[in-house]
N, C-alpha and C. Protein backbone atom coordinates (compact mmCIF):
# COMPACT_ATOMS: atom_id res chain seq x y z
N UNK A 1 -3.50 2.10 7.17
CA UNK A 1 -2.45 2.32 6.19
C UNK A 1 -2.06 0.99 5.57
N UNK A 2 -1.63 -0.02 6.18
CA UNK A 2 -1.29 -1.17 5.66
C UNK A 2 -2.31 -2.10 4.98
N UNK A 3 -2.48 -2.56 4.47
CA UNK A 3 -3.09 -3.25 3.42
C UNK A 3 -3.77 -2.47 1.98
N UNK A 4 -3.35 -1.13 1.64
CA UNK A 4 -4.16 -0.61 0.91
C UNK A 4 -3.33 -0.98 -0.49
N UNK A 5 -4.27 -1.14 -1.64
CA UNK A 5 -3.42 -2.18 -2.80
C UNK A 5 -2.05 -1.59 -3.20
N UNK A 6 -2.17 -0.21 -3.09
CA UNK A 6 -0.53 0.44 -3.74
C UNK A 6 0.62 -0.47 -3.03
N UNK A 7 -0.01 -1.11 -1.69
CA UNK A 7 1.06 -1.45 -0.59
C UNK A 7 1.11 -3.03 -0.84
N UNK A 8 0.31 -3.47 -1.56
CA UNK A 8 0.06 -4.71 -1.80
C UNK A 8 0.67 -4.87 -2.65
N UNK A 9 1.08 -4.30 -3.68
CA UNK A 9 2.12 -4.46 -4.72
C UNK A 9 3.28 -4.74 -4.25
N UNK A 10 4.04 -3.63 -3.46
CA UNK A 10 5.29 -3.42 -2.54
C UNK A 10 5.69 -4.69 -1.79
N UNK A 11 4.86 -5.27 -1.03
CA UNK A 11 4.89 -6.42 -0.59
C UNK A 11 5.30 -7.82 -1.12
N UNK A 12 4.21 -7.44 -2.75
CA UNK A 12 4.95 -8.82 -3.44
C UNK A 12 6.27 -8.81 -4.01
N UNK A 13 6.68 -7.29 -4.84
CA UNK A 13 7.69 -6.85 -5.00
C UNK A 13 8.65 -7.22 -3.50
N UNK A 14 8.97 -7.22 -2.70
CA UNK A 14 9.94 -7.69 -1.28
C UNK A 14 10.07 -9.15 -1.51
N UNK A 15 9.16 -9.68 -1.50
CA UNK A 15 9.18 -11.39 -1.27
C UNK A 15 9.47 -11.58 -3.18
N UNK A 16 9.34 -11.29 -4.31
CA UNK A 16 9.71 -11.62 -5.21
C UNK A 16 11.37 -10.83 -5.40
N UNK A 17 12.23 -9.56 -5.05
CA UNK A 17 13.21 -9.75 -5.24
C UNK A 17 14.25 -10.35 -4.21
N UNK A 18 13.45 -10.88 -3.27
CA UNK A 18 14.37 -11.93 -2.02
C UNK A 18 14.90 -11.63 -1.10
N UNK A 19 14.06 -10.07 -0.73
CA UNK A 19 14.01 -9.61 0.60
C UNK A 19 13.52 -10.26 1.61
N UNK A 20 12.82 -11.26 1.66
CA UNK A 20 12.27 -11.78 2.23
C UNK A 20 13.00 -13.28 2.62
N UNK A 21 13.78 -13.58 3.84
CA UNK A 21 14.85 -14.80 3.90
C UNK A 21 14.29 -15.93 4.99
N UNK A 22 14.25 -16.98 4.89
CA UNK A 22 14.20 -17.88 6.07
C UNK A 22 15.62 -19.31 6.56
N UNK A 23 15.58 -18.78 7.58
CA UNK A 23 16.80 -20.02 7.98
C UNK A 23 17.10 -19.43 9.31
N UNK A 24 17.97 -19.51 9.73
CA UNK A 24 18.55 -18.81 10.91
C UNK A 24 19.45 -17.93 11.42
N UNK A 25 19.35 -16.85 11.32
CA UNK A 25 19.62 -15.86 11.29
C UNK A 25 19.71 -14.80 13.20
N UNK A 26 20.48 -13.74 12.91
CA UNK A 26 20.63 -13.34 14.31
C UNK A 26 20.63 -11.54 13.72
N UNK A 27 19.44 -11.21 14.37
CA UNK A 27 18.90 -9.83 13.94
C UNK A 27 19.91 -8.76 14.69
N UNK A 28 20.17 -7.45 14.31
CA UNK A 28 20.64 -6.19 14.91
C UNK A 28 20.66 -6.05 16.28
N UNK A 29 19.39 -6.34 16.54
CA UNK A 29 18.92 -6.70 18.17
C UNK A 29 19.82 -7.00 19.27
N UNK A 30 20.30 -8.71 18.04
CA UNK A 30 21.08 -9.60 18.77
C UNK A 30 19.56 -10.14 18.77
N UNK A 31 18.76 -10.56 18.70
CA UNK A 31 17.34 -11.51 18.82
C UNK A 31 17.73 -12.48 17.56
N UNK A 32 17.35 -13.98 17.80
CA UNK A 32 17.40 -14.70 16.72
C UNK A 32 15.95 -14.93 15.94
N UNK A 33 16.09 -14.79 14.44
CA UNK A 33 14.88 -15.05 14.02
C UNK A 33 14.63 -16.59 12.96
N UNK A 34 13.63 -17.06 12.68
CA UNK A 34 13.64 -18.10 11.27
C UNK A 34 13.38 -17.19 10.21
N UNK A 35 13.40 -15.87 10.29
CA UNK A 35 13.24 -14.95 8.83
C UNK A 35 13.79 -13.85 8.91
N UNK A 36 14.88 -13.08 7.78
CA UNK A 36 15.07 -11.62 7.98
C UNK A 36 14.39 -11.17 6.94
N UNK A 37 14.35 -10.22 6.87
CA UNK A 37 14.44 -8.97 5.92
C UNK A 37 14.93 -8.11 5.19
N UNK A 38 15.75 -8.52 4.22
CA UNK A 38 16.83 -7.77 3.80
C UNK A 38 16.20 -6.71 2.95
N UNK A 39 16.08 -5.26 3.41
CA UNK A 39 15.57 -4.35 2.88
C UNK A 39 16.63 -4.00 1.26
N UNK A 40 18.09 -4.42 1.85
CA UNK A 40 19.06 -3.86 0.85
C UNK A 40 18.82 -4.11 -0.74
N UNK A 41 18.15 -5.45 -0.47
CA UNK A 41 18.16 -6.36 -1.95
C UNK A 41 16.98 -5.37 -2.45
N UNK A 42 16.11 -4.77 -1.89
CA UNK A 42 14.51 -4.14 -2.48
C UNK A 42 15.50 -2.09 -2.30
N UNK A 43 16.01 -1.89 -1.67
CA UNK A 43 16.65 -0.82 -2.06
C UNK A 43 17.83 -0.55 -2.75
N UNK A 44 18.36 -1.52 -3.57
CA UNK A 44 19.27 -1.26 -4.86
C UNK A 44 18.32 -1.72 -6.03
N UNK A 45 17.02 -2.22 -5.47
CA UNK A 45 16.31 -1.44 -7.16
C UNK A 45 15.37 -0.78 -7.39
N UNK A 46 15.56 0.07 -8.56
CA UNK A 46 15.12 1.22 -8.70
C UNK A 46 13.56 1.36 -8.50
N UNK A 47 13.24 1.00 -9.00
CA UNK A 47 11.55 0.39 -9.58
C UNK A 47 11.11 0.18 -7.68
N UNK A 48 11.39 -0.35 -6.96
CA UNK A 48 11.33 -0.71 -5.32
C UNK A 48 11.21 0.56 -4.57
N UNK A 49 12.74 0.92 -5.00
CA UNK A 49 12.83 2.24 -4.20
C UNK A 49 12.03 3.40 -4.64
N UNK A 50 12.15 3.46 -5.66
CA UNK A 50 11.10 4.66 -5.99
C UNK A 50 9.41 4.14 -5.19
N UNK A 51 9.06 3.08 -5.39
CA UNK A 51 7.64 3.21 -5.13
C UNK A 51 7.80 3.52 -3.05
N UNK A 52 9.15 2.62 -2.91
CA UNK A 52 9.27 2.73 -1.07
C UNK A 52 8.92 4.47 -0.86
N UNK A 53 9.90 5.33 -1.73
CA UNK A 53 9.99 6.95 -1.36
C UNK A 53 8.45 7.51 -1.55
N UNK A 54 7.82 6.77 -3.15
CA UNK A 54 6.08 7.48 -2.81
C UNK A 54 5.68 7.38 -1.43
N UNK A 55 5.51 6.26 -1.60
CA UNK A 55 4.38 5.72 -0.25
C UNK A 55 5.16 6.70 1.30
N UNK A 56 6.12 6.47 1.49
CA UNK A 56 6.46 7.22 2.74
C UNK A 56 5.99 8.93 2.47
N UNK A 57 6.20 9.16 0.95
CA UNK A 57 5.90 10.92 0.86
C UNK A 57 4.44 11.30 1.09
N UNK A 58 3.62 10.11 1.00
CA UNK A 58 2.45 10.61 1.32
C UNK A 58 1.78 10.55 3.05
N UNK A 59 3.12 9.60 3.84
CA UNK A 59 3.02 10.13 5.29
C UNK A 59 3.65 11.39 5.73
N UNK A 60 4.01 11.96 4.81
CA UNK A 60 5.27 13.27 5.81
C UNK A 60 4.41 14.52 6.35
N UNK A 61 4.40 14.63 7.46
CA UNK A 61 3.71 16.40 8.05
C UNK A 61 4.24 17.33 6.87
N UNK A 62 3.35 18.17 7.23
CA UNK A 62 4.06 19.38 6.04
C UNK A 62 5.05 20.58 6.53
N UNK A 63 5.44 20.36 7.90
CA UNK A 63 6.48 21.16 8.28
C UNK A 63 7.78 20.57 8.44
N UNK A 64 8.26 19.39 7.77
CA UNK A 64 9.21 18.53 8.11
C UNK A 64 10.64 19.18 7.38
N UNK A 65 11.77 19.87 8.29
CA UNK A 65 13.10 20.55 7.03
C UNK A 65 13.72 19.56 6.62
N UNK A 66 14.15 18.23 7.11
CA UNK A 66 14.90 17.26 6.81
C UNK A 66 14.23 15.84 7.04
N UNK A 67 15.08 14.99 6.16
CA UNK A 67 14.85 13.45 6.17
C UNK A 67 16.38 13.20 6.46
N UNK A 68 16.15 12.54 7.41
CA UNK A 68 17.15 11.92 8.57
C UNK A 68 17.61 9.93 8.19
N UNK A 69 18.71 9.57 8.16
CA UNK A 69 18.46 8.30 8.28
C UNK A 69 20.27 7.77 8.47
N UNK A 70 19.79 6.58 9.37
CA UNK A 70 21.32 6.29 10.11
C UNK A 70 21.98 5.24 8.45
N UNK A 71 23.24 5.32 8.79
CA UNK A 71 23.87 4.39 8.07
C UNK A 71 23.66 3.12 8.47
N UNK A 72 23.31 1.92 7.48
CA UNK A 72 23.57 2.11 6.12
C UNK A 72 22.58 2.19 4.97
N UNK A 73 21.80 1.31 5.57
CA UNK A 73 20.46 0.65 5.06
C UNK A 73 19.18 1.78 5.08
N UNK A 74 19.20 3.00 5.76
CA UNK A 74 18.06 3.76 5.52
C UNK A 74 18.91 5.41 4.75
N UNK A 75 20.60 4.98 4.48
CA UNK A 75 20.71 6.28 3.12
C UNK A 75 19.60 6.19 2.14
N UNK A 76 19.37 4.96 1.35
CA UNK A 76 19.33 5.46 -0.04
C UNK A 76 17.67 5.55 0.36
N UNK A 77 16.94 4.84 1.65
CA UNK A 77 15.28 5.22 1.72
C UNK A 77 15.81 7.04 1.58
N UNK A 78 16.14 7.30 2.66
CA UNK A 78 16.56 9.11 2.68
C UNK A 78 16.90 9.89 1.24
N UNK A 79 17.59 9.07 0.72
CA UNK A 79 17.83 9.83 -0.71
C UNK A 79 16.76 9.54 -1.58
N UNK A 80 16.10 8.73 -1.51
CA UNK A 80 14.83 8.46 -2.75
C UNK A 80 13.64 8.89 -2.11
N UNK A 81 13.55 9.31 -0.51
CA UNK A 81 12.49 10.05 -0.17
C UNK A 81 12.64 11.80 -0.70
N UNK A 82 14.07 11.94 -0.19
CA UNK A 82 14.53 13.80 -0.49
C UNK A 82 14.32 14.13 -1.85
N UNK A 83 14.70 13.36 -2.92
CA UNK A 83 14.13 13.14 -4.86
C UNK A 83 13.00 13.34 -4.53
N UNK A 84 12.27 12.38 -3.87
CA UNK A 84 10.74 12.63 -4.22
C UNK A 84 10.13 13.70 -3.74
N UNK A 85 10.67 14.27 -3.13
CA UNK A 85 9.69 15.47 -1.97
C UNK A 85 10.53 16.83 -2.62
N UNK A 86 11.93 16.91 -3.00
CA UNK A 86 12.69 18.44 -2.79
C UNK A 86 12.99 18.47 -1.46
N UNK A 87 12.69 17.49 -0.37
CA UNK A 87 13.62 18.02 0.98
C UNK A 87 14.56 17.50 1.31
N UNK A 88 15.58 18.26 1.73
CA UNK A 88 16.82 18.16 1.54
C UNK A 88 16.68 16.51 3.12
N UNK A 89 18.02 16.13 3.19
CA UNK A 89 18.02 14.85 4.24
C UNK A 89 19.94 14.89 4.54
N UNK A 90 19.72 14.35 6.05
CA UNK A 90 20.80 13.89 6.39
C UNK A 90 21.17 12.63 6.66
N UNK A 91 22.77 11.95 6.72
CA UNK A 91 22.75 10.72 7.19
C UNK A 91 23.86 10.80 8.92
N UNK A 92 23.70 9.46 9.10
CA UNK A 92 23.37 9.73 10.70
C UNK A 92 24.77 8.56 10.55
N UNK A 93 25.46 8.53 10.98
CA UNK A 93 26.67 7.91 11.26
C UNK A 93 26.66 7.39 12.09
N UNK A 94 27.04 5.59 12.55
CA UNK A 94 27.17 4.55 13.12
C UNK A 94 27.83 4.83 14.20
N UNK A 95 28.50 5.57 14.48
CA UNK A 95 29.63 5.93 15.69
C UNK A 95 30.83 6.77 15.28
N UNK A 96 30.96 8.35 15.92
CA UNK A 96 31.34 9.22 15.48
C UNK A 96 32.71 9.08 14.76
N UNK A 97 33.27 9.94 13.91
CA UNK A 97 34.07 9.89 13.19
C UNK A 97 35.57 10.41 14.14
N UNK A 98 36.62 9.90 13.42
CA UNK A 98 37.83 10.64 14.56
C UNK A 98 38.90 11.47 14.18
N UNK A 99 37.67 11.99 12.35
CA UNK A 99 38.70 13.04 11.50
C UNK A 99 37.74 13.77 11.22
N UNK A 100 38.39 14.99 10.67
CA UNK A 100 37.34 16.16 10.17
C UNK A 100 36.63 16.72 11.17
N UNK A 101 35.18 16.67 10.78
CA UNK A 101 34.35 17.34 11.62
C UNK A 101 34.06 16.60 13.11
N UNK A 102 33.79 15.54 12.72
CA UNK A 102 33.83 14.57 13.93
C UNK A 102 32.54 14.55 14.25
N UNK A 103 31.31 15.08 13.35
CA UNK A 103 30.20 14.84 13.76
C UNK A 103 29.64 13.55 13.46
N UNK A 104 28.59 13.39 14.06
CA UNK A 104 27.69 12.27 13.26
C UNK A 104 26.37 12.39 12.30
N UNK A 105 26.21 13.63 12.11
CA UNK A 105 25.09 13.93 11.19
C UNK A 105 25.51 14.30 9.99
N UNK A 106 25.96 13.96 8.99
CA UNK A 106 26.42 14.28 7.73
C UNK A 106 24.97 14.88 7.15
N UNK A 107 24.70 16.24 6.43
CA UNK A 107 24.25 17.32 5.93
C UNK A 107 23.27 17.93 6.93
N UNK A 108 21.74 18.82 6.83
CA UNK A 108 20.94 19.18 7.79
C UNK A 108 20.86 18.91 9.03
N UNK A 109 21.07 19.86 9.92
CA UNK A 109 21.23 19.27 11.34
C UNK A 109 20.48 19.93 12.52
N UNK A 110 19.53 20.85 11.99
CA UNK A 110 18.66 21.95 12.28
C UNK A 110 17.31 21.79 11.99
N UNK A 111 16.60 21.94 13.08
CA UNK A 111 15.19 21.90 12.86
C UNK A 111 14.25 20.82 12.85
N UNK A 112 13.13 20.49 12.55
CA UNK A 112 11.95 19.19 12.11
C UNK A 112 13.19 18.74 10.88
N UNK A 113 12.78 17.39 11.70
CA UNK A 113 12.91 16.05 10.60
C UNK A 113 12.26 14.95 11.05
N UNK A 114 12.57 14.18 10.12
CA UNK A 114 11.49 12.92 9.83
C UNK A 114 12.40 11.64 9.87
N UNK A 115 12.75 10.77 10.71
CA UNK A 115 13.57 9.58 11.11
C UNK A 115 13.27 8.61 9.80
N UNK A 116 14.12 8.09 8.84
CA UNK A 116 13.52 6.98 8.04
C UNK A 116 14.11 5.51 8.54
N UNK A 117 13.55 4.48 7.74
CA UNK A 117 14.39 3.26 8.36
C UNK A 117 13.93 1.92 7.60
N UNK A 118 14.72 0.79 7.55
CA UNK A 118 14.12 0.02 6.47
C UNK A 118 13.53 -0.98 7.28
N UNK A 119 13.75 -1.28 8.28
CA UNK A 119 13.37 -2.76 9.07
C UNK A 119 13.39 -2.12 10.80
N UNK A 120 12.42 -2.34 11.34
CA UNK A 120 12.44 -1.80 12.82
C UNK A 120 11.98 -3.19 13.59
N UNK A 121 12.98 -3.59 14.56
CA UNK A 121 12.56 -4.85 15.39
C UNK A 121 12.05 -4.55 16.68
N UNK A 122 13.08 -4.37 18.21
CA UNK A 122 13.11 -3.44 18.84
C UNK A 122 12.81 -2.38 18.94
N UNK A 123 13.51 -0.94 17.99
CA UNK A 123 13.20 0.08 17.55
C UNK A 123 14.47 0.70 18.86
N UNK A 124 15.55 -0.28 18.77
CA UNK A 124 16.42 0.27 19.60
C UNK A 124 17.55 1.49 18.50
N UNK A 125 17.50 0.66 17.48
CA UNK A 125 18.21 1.59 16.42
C UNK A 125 17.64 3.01 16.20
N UNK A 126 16.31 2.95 16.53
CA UNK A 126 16.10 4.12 16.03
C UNK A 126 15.80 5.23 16.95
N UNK A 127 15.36 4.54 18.69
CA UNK A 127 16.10 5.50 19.01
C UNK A 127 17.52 6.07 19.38
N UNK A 128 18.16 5.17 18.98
CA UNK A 128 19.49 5.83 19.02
C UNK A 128 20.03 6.88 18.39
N UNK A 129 19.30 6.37 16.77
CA UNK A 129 19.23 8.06 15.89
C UNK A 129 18.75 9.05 16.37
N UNK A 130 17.39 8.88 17.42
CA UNK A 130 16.64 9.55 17.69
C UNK A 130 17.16 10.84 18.87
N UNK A 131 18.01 10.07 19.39
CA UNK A 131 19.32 10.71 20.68
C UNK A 131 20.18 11.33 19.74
N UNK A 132 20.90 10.58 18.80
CA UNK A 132 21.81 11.99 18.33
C UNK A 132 21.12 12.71 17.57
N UNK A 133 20.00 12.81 17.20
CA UNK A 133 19.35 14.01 16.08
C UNK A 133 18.93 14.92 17.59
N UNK A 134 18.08 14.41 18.64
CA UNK A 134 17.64 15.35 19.68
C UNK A 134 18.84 16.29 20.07
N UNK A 135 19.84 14.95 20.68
CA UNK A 135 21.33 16.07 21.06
C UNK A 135 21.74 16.81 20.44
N UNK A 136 21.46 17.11 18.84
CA UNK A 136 22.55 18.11 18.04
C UNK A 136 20.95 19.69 18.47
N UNK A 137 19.27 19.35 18.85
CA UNK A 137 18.63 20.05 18.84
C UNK A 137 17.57 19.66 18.17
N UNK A 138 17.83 18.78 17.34
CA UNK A 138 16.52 18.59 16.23
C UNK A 138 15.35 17.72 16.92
N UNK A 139 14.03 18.81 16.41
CA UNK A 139 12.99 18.06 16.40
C UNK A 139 12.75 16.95 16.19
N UNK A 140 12.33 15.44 16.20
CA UNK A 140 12.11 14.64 15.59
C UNK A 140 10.59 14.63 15.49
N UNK A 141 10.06 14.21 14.40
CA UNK A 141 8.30 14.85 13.68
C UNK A 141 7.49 13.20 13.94
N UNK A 142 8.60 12.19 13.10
CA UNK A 142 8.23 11.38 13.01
C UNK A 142 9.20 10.32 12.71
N UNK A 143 8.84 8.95 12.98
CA UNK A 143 9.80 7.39 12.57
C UNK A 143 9.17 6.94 11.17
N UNK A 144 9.67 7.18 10.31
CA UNK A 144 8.81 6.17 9.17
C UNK A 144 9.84 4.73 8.94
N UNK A 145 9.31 3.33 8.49
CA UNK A 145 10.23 2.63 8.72
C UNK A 145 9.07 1.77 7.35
N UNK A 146 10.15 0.57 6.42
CA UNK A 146 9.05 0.14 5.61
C UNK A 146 8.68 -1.10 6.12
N UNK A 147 8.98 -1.67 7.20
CA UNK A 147 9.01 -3.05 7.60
C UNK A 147 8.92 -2.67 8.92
N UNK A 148 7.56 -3.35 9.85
CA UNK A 148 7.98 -3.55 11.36
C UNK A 148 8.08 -4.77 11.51
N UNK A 149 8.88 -4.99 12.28
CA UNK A 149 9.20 -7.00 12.62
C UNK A 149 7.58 -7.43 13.87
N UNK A 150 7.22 -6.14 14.26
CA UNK A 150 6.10 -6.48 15.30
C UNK A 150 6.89 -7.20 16.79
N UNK A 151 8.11 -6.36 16.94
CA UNK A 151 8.27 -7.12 18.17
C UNK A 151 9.25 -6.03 19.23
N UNK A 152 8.64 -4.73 19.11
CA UNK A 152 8.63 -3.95 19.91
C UNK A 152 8.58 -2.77 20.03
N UNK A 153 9.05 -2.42 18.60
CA UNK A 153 9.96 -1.24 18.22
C UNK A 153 8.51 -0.25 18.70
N UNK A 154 7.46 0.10 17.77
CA UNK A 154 6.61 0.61 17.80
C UNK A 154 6.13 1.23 19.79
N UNK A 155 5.76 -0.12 20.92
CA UNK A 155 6.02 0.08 22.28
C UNK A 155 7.01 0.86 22.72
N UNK A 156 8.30 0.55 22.25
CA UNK A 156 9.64 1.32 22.79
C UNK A 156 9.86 2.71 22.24
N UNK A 157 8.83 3.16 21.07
CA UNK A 157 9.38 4.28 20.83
C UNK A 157 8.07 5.30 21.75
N UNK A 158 7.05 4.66 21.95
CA UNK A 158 5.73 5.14 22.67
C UNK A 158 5.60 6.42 23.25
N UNK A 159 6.86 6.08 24.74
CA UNK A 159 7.21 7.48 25.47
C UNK A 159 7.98 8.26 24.95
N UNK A 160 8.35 8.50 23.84
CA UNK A 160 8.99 9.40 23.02
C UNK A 160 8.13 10.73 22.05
N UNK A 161 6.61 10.36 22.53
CA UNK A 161 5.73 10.96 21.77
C UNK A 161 5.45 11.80 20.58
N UNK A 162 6.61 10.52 19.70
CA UNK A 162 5.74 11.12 17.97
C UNK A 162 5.30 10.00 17.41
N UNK A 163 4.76 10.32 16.18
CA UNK A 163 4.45 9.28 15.26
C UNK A 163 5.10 8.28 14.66
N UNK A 164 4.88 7.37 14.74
CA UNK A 164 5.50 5.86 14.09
C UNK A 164 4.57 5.03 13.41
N UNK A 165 5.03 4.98 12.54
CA UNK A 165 4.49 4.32 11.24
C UNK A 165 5.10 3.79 9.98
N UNK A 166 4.47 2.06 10.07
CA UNK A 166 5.25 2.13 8.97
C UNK A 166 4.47 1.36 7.89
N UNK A 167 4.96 1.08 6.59
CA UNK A 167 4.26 0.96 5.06
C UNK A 167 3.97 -0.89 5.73
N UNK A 168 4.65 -1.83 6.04
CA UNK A 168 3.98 -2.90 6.06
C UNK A 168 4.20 -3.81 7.67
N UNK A 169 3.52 -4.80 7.90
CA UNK A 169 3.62 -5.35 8.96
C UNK A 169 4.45 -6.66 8.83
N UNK A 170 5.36 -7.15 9.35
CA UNK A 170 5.99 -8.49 9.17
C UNK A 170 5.00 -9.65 9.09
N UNK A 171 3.37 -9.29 9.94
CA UNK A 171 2.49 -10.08 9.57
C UNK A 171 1.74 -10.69 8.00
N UNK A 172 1.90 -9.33 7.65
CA UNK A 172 1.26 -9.07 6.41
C UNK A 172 2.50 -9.80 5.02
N UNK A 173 3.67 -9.89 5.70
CA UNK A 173 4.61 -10.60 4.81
C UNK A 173 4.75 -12.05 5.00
N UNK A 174 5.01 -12.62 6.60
CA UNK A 174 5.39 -14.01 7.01
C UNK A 174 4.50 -14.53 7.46
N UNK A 175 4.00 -15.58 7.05
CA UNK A 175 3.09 -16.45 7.57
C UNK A 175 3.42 -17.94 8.52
């Protein structure tokens, strides 16, 4: 999957709108890196995000009811994947709410879905989504993520036995 030219575009597009950072920095993890990834700067534009939602639509199983993605940074992958496909998506809330419903899955909460995500290091974030989408019942199909940092996530999600995959390798960006 990774290196094929559609993805080679995407790539330069990241490192030309300055997703791509070096200095010192302290990742989600809590791991320190000399580079992040700021997916945010490549998902507030349009032209980015749209090509991020192709490329993931052409990994999705074809029984998938929802696109899933935690706050904050994998809403708008979820909303520019659900545009591109017609399937509807939920977002996954940081730590439950202490009004209203009090859930943490804001819309679809039933059935196959498909985990999205913009940057996976660990891949501790995602299974954490991965626990409250199981606990409410839901299938999880698959992790799509557009960035792996290559430093675990992929191993840690292993015994969880679905698919993980994602559009580029941190190799393929940082040299």
């Amino acid at each position: 999957m990774q290196g094929s030219s559609t993805l080679e575009g995407l790539k330069q597009k990241l490192i030309d709108c300055g997703a791509v950072k070096f200095g010192d920095f302290t990742l989600t993890s809590g791991k320190k890196s000399s580079y992040y990834v700021d997916l945010k700067l490549a998902s507030t534009e349009p032209s980015i995000l749209k090509e991020i939602a192709v490329e993931f639509s052409k990994l999705l199983p074809e029984d998938v009811d929802f696109i899933a993605g935690m706050e904050l940074g994998a809403v708008p992958l979820a909303t520019a994947l659900s545009l591109e496909t017609g399937i509807p998506y939920s977002m996954i809330r940081k730590s439950t709410r202490e009004h209203g419903t009090g859930t943490r899955i804001e819309g679809p909460s039933k059935g196959r879905a498909v985990l999205v995500d913009d940057v996976a290091t660990t891949g501790g974030s995602n299974i954490e989504s991965i626990k409250i989408l199981t606990d409410e019942g839901v299938e999880v199909l698959m992790v799509l993520v557009v960035v792996d940092r290559e430093e675990g996530a992929a191993e840690s999600m292993a015994p969880l036995n679905l698919e993980y995959k994602s559009l580029i390798l941190i190799s393929d960006l940082v040299n």
